[in-house]
Protein backbone atom coordinates (compact mmCIF):
# COMPACT_ATOMS: atom_id res chain seq x y z
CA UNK A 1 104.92 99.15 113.94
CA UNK A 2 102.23 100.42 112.06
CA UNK A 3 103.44 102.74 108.64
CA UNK A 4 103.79 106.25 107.77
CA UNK A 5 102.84 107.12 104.77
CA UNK A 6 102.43 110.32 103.57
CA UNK A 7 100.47 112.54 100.26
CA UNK A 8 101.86 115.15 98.92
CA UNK A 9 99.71 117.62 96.66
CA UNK A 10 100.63 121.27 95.64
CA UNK A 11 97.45 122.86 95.29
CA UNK A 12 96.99 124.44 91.58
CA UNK A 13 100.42 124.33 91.37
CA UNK A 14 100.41 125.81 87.53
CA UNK A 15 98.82 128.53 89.43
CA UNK A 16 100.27 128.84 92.53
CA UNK A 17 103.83 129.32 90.24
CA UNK A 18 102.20 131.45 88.20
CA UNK A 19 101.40 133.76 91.20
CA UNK A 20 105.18 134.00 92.45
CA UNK A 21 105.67 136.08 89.11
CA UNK A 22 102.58 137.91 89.51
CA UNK A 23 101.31 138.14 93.22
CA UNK A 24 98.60 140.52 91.69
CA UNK A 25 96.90 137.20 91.04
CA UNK A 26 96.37 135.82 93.97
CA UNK A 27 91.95 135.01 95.07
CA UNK A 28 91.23 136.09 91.44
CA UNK A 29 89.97 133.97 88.61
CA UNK A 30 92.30 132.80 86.25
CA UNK A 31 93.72 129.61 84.45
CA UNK A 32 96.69 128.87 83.40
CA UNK A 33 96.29 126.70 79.44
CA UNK A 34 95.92 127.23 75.69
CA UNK A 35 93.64 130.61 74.59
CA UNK A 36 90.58 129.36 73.19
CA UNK A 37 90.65 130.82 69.88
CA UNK A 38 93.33 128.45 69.36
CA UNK A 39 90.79 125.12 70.85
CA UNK A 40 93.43 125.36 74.13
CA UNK A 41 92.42 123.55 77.26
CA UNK A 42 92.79 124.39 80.91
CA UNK A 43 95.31 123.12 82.54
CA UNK A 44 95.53 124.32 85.40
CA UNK A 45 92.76 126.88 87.41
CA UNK A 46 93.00 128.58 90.33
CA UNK A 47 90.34 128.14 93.03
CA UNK A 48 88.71 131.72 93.00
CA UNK A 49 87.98 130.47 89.02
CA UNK A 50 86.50 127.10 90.43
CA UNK A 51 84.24 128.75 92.26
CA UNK A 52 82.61 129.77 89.03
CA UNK A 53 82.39 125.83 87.67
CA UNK A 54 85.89 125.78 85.51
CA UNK A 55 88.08 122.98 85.94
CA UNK A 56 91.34 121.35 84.55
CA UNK A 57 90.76 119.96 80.96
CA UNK A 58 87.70 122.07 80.42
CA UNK A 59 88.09 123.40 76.94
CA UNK A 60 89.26 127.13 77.70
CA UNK A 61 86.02 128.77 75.55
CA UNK A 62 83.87 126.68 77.79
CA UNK A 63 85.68 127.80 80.89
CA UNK A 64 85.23 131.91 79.94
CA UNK A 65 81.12 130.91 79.12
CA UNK A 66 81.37 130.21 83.00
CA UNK A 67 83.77 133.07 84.10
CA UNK A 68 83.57 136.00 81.47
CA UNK A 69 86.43 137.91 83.71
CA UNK A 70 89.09 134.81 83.74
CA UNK A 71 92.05 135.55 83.21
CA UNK A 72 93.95 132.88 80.69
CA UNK A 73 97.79 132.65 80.86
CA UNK A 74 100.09 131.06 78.78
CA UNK A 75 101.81 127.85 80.42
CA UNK A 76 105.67 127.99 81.00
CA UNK A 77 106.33 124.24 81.33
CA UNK A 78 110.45 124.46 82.09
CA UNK A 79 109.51 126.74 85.03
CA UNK A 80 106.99 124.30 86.55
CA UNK A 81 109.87 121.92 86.45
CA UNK A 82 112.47 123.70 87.97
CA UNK A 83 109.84 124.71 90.86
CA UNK A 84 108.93 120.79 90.64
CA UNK A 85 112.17 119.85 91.29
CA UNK A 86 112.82 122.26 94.08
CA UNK A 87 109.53 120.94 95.80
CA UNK A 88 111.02 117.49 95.48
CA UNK A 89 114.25 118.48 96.66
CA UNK A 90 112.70 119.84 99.59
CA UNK A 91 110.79 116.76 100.80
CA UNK A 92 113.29 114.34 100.30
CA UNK A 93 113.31 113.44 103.63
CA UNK A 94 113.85 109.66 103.05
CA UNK A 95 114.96 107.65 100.26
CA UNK A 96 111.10 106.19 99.94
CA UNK A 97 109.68 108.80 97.81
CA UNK A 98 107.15 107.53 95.13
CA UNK A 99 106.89 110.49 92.48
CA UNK A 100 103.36 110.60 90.78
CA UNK A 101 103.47 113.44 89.01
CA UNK A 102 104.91 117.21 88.68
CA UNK A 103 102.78 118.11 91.52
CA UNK A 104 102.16 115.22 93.35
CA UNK A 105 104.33 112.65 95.86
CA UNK A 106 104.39 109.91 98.54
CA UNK A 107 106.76 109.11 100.90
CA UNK A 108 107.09 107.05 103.30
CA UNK A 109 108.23 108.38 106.59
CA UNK A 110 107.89 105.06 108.57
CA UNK A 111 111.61 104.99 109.93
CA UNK A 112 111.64 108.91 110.72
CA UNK A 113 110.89 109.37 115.03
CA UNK A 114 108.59 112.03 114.92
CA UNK A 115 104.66 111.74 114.02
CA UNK A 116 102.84 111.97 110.96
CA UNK A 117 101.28 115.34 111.96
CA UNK A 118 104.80 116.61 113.06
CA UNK A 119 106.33 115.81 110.08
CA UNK A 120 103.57 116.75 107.74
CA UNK A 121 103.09 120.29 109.85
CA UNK A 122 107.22 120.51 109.20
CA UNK A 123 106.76 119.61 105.31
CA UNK A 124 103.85 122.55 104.75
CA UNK A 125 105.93 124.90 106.62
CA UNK A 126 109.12 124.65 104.83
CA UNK A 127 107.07 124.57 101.42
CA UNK A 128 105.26 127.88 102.26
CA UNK A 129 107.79 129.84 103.47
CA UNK A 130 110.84 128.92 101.65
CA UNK A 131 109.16 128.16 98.52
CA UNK A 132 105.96 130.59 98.86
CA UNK A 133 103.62 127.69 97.49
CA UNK A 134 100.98 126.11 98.89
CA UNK A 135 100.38 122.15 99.77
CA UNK A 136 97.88 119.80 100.90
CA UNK A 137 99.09 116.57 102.66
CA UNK A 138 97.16 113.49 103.86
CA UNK A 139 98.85 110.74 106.16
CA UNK A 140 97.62 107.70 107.24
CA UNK A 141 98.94 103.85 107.46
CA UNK A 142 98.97 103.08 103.42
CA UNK A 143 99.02 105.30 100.25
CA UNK A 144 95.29 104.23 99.95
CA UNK A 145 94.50 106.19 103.27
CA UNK A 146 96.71 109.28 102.50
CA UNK A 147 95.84 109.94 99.14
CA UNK A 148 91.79 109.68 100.19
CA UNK A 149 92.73 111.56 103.29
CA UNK A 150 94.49 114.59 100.91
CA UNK A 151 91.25 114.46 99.01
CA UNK A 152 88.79 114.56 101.77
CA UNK A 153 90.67 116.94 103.52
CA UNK A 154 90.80 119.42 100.79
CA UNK A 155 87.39 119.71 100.08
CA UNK A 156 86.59 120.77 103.79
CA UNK A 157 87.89 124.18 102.52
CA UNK A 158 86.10 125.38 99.80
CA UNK A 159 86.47 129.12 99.04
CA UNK A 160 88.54 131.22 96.57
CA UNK A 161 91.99 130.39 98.24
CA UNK A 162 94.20 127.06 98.18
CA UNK A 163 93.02 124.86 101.04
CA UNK A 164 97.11 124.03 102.49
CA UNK A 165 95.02 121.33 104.27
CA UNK A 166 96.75 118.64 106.74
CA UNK A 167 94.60 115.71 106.69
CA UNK A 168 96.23 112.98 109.01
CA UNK A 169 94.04 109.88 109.91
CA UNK A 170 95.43 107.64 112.88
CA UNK A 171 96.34 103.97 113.08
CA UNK A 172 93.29 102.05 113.10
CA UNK A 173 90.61 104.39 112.25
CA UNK A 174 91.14 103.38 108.15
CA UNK A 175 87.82 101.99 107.88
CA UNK A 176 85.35 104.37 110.03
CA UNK A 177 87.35 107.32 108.08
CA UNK A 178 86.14 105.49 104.74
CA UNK A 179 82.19 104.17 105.92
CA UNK A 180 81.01 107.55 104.83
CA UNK A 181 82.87 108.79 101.81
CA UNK A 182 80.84 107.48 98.36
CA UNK A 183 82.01 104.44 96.68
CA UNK A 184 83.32 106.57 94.07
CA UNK A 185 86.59 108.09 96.64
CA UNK A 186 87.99 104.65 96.32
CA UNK A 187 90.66 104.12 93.63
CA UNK A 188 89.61 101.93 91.18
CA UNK A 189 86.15 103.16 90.88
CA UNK A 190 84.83 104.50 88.24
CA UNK A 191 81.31 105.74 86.75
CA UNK A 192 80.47 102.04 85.57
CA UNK A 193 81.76 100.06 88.84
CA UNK A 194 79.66 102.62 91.02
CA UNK A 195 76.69 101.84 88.52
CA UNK A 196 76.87 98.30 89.04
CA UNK A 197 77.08 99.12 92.83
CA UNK A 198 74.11 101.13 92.96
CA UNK A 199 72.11 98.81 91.90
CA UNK A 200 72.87 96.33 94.56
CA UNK A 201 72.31 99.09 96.85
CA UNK A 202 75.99 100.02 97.58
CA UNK A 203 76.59 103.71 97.67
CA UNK A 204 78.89 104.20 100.29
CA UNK A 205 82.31 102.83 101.35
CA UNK A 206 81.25 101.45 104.89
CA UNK A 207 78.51 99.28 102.60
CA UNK A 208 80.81 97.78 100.14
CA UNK A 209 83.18 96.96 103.47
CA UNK A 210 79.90 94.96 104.87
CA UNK A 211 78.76 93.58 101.48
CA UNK A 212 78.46 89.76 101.12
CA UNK A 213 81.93 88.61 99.88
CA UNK A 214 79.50 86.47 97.48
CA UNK A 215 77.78 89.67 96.11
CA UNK A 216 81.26 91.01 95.41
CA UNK A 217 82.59 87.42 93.74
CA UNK A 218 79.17 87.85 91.70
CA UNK A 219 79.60 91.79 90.23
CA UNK A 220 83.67 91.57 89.93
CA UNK A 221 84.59 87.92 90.10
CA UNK A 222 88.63 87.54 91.47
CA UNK A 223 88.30 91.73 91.60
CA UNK A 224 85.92 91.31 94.37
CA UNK A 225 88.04 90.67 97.43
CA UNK A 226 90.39 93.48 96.52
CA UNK A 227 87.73 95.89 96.69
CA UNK A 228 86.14 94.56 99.82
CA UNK A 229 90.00 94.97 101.48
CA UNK A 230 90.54 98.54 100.48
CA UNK A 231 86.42 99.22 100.96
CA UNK A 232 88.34 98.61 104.95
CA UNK A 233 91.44 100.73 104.23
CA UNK A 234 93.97 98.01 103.44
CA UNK A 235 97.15 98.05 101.29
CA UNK A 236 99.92 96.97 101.59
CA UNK A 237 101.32 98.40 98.50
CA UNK A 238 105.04 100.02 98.72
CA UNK A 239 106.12 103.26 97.58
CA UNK A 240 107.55 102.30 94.47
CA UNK A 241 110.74 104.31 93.32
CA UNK A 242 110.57 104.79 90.11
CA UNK A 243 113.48 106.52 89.76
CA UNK A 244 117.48 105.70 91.29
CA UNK A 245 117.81 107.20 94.16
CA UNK A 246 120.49 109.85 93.22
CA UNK A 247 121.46 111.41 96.48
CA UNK A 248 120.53 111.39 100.44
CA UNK A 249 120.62 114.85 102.07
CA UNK A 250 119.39 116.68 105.21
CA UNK A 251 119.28 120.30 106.25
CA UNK A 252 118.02 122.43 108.99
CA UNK A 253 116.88 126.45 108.80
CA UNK A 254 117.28 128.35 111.95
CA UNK A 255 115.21 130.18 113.41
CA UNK A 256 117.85 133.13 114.20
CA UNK A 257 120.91 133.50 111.86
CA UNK A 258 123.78 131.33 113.80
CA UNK A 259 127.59 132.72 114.12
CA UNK A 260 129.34 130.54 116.40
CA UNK A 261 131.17 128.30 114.78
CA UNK A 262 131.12 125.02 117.55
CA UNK A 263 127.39 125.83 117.17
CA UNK A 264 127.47 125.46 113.47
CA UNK A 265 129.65 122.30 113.17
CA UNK A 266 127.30 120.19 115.90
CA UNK A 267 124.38 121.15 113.76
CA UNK A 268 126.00 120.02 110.76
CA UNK A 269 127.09 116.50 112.91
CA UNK A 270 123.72 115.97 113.36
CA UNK A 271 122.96 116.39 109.63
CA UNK A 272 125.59 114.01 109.04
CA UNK A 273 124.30 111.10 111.47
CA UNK A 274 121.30 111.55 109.93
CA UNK A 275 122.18 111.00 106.08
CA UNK A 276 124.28 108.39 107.26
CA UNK A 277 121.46 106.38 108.75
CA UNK A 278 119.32 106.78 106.23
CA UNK A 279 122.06 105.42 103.97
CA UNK A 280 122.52 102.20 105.78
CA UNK A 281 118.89 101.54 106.22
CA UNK A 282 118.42 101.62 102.35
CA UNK A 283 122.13 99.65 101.98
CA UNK A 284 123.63 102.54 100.07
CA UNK A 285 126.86 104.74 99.95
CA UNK A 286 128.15 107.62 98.36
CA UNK A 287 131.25 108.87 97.09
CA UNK A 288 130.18 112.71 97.02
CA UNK A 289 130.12 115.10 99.86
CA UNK A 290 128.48 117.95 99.40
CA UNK A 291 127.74 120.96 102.12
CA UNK A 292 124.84 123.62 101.34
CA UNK A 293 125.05 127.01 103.28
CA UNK A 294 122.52 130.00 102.93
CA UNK A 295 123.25 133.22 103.95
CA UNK A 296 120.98 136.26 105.80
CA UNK A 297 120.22 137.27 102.44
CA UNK A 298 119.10 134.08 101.00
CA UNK A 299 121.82 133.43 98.41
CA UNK A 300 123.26 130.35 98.61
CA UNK A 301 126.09 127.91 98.07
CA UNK A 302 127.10 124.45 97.53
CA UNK A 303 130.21 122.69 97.72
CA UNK A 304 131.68 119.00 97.47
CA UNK A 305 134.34 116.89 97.46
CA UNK A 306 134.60 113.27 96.28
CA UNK A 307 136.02 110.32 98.62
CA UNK A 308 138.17 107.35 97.20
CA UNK A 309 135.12 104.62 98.00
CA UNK A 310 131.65 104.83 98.64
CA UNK A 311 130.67 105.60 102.47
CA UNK A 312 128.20 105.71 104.79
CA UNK A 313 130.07 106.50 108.24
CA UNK A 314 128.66 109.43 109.72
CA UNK A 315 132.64 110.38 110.89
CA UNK A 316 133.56 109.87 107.07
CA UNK A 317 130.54 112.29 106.34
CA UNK A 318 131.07 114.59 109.05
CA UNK A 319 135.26 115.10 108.34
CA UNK A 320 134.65 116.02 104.42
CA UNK A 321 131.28 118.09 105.42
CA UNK A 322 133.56 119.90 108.32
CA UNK A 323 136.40 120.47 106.30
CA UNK A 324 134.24 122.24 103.65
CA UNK A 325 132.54 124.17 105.59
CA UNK A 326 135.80 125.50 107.35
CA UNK A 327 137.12 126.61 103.76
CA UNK A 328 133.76 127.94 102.18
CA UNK A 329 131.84 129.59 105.38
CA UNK A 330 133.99 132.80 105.38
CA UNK A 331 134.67 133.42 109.92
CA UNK A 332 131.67 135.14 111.93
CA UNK A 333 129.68 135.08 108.71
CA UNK A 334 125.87 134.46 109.59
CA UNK A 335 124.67 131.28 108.61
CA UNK A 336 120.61 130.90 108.14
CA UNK A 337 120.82 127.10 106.72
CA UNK A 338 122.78 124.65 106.76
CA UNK A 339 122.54 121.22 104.74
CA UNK A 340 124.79 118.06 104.06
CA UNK A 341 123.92 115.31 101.67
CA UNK A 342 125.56 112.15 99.78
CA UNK A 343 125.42 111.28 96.13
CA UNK A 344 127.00 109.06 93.21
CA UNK A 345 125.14 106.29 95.15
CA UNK A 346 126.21 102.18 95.20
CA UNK A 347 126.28 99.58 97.96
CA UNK A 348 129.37 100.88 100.55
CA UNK A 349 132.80 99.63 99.85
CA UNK A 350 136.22 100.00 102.27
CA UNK A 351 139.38 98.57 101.01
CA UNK A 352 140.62 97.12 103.94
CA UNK A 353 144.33 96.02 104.76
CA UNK A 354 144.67 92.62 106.30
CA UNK A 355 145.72 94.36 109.84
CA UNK A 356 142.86 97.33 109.72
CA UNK A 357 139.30 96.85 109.91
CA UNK A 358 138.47 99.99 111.98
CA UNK A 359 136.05 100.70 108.96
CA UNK A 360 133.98 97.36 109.55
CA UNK A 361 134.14 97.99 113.51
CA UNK A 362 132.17 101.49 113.21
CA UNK A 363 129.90 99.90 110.45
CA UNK A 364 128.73 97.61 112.91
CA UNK A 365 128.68 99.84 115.89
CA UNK A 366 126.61 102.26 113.96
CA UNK A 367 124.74 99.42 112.87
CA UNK A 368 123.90 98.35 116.50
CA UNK A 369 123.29 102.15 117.53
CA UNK A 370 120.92 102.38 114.38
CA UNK A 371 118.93 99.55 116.02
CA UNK A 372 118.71 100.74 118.84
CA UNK A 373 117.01 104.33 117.82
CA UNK A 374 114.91 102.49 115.96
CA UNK A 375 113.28 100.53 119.01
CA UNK A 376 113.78 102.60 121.51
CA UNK A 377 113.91 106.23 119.77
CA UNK A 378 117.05 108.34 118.88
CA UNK A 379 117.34 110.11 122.55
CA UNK A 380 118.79 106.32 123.41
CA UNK A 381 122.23 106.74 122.91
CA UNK A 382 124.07 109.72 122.57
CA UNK A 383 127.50 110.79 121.72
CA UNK A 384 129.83 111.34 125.36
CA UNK A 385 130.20 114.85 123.93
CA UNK A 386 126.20 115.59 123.88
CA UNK A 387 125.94 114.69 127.20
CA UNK A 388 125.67 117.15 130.45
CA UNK A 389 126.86 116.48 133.61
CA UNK A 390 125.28 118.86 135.93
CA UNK A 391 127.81 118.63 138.80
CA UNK A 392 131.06 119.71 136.75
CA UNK A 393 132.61 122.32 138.42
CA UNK A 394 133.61 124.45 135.48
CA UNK A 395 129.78 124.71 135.13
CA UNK A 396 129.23 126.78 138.00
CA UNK A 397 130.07 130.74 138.90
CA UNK A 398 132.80 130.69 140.62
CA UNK A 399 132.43 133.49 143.21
């Protein structure tokens, strides 16, 4: 199975941030950095002011000799972060996210059923509309392919306006996606290494991919077969998780407000089968259960409850989840989303009595069900519950 990988960018986030306070902002020039009677630098520029030649870490006098009418704002650095982690909250879809930056994320989507256009389509949504920001995304088999995907695909749409590209490039179509692009796209390459390429005659990606492997062993010694293997859009780098994994979580927005309560509770089952799995593929558990519901009016709440031992059952999950939502979701009260997730994560432990191991029984039945979604896709087994039968007589009119 080939992998999913996935590149997360917020375009000019500073910016786009900056633009929730002040949506009179929005397609004009401005930067968001130190004033430059003070030597302050740009951090951050929107795209109407790159149209006029300013970029990030362009000394802020420079950047007004280009654009006399930009607009220079103070950063607000604790704000980014808060929107940061929101963002990041948002997308954690899987435990395999690889955070690069404030602004910037991978994750790998690999075990998730759906394709890397679906899921990057559902990712750009839910970032526009529930956080009003906009995001680029490139996909492809390796981080190497997504991130030069999220490039390429962003410069397609120049103008005064954030591209919220989607740049997706399939399973084996790494290396004509690359033949074009200069030298210079690929990581690793800088001003010199391009240099010494040029003068061999190597300019694009497609001609380092076809360049002698002794020409390469020549101008970068042991370097050189590295280069040549992403030069054809290999890597089989991981997503590296540099931080603990502190919780799993999963949450749905409807499209309508929901009321009915049976309604509710099978969404929120679902929710619950799905933070378990997740769980057991990374070997994890949890001992806190927490529930997040928000209303027609977009408030919202959270509530948990701790268990005795760490868990990954989805029944386990699903009983605490229920039972708060029973307590906290006042009756008939619309419900617009609803969320579940597990945290105070370590490897899953059941104290089990000589006589009982019910626990271990459902750990491996959901282990054998998890395998079986995973080859054969999660419509493969269902719960008896799910399932219609079409010749039930309580099903028809009775007349």
């Amino acid at each position: 199975m080939a992998r999913k990988v996935l590149h997360i960018d917020l375009d000019a986030f500073f910016c786009a941030v900056e633009e929730l306070h002040d949506p009179t902002l929005k397609g004009k020039p401005f930067a968001v950095g130190g004033q430059a009677d003070q030597r302050g630098v740009v951090a951050s520029c929107s795209y109407a002011a790159r149209q006029f030649g300013v970029r990030s870490a362009m000394p802020t006098s420079r950047a007004l000799r280009l654009c006399p009418d930009l607009v220079v704002i103070s950063s607000r650095h604790g704000n980014y972060g808060e929107v940061s982690r929101q963002v990041m909250a948002l997308i954690d879809i899987t435990p395999f996210i690889e955070r690069i930056s404030i602004d910037e994320a991978f994750i790998e989507v690999t075990d998730l059923p759906q394709t890397l256009t679906e899921i990057a389509h559902d990712l750009q949504s839910r970032i526009n509309t529930e956080l009003s920001l906009p995001v680029s995304i490139g996909g492809g088999a390796n981080k190497l392919i997504a991130k030069i995907a999220n490039d390429w695909g962003k410069g397609q749409k120049p103008g005064p306006y954030p591209p919220n590209a989607i740049t997706i490039i399939p399973p084996g179509e790494e290396a004509a996606f690359l033949a074009p692009l200069p030298v210079q796209s690929l990581w690793g390459i800088g001003p010199k290494t391009t240099e010494k390429l040029a003068e061999v005659g190597i300019h694009t990606i497609g001609a380092l991919a076809n360049a002698p492997k002794d020409t390469l062993a020549m101008l970068f010694g042991r370097f050189g077969p590295d280069l040549r293997q992403r030069a054809l859009g290999i890597d089989d780098r991981p997503i590296s998780m540099e931080h603990t994994v502190k919780s799993v979580s999963n949450e749905i927005t409807f499209t309508q407000d929901l009321t009915n309560e049976n309604e509710l509770l099978e969404h929120l089952r679902k929710l619950c089968e799905q933070v378990g799995r997740r769980l057991r593929k990374a070997s994890l558990g949890g001992t806190t259960i927490h529930i997040k519901l928000r209303w027609p009016d977009f408030s919202t709440i959270t509530r948990q409850k701790t268990l005795s031992s760490p868990s990954n059952l989805d029944q386990e999950i699903f009983d605490t989840a229920a039972a708060l939502f029973k307590v906290h979701r006042p009756p008939g009260k619309p419900v617009r989303l609803i969320g579940v997730g597990v945290s105070n994560l370590s490897s899953p432990v059941h104290q089990l009595s000589l006589w009982d191991d019910d626990h271990e029984k459902h750990r491996k039945l959901l282990s054998a069900v998890d395998e079986l979604r995973e080859r054969f896709g999660k419509d493969i087994i269902s719960r008896a519950n799910r399932i219609e039968y079409p010749h039930r007589e309580d099903e028809f009119d009775q007349d």
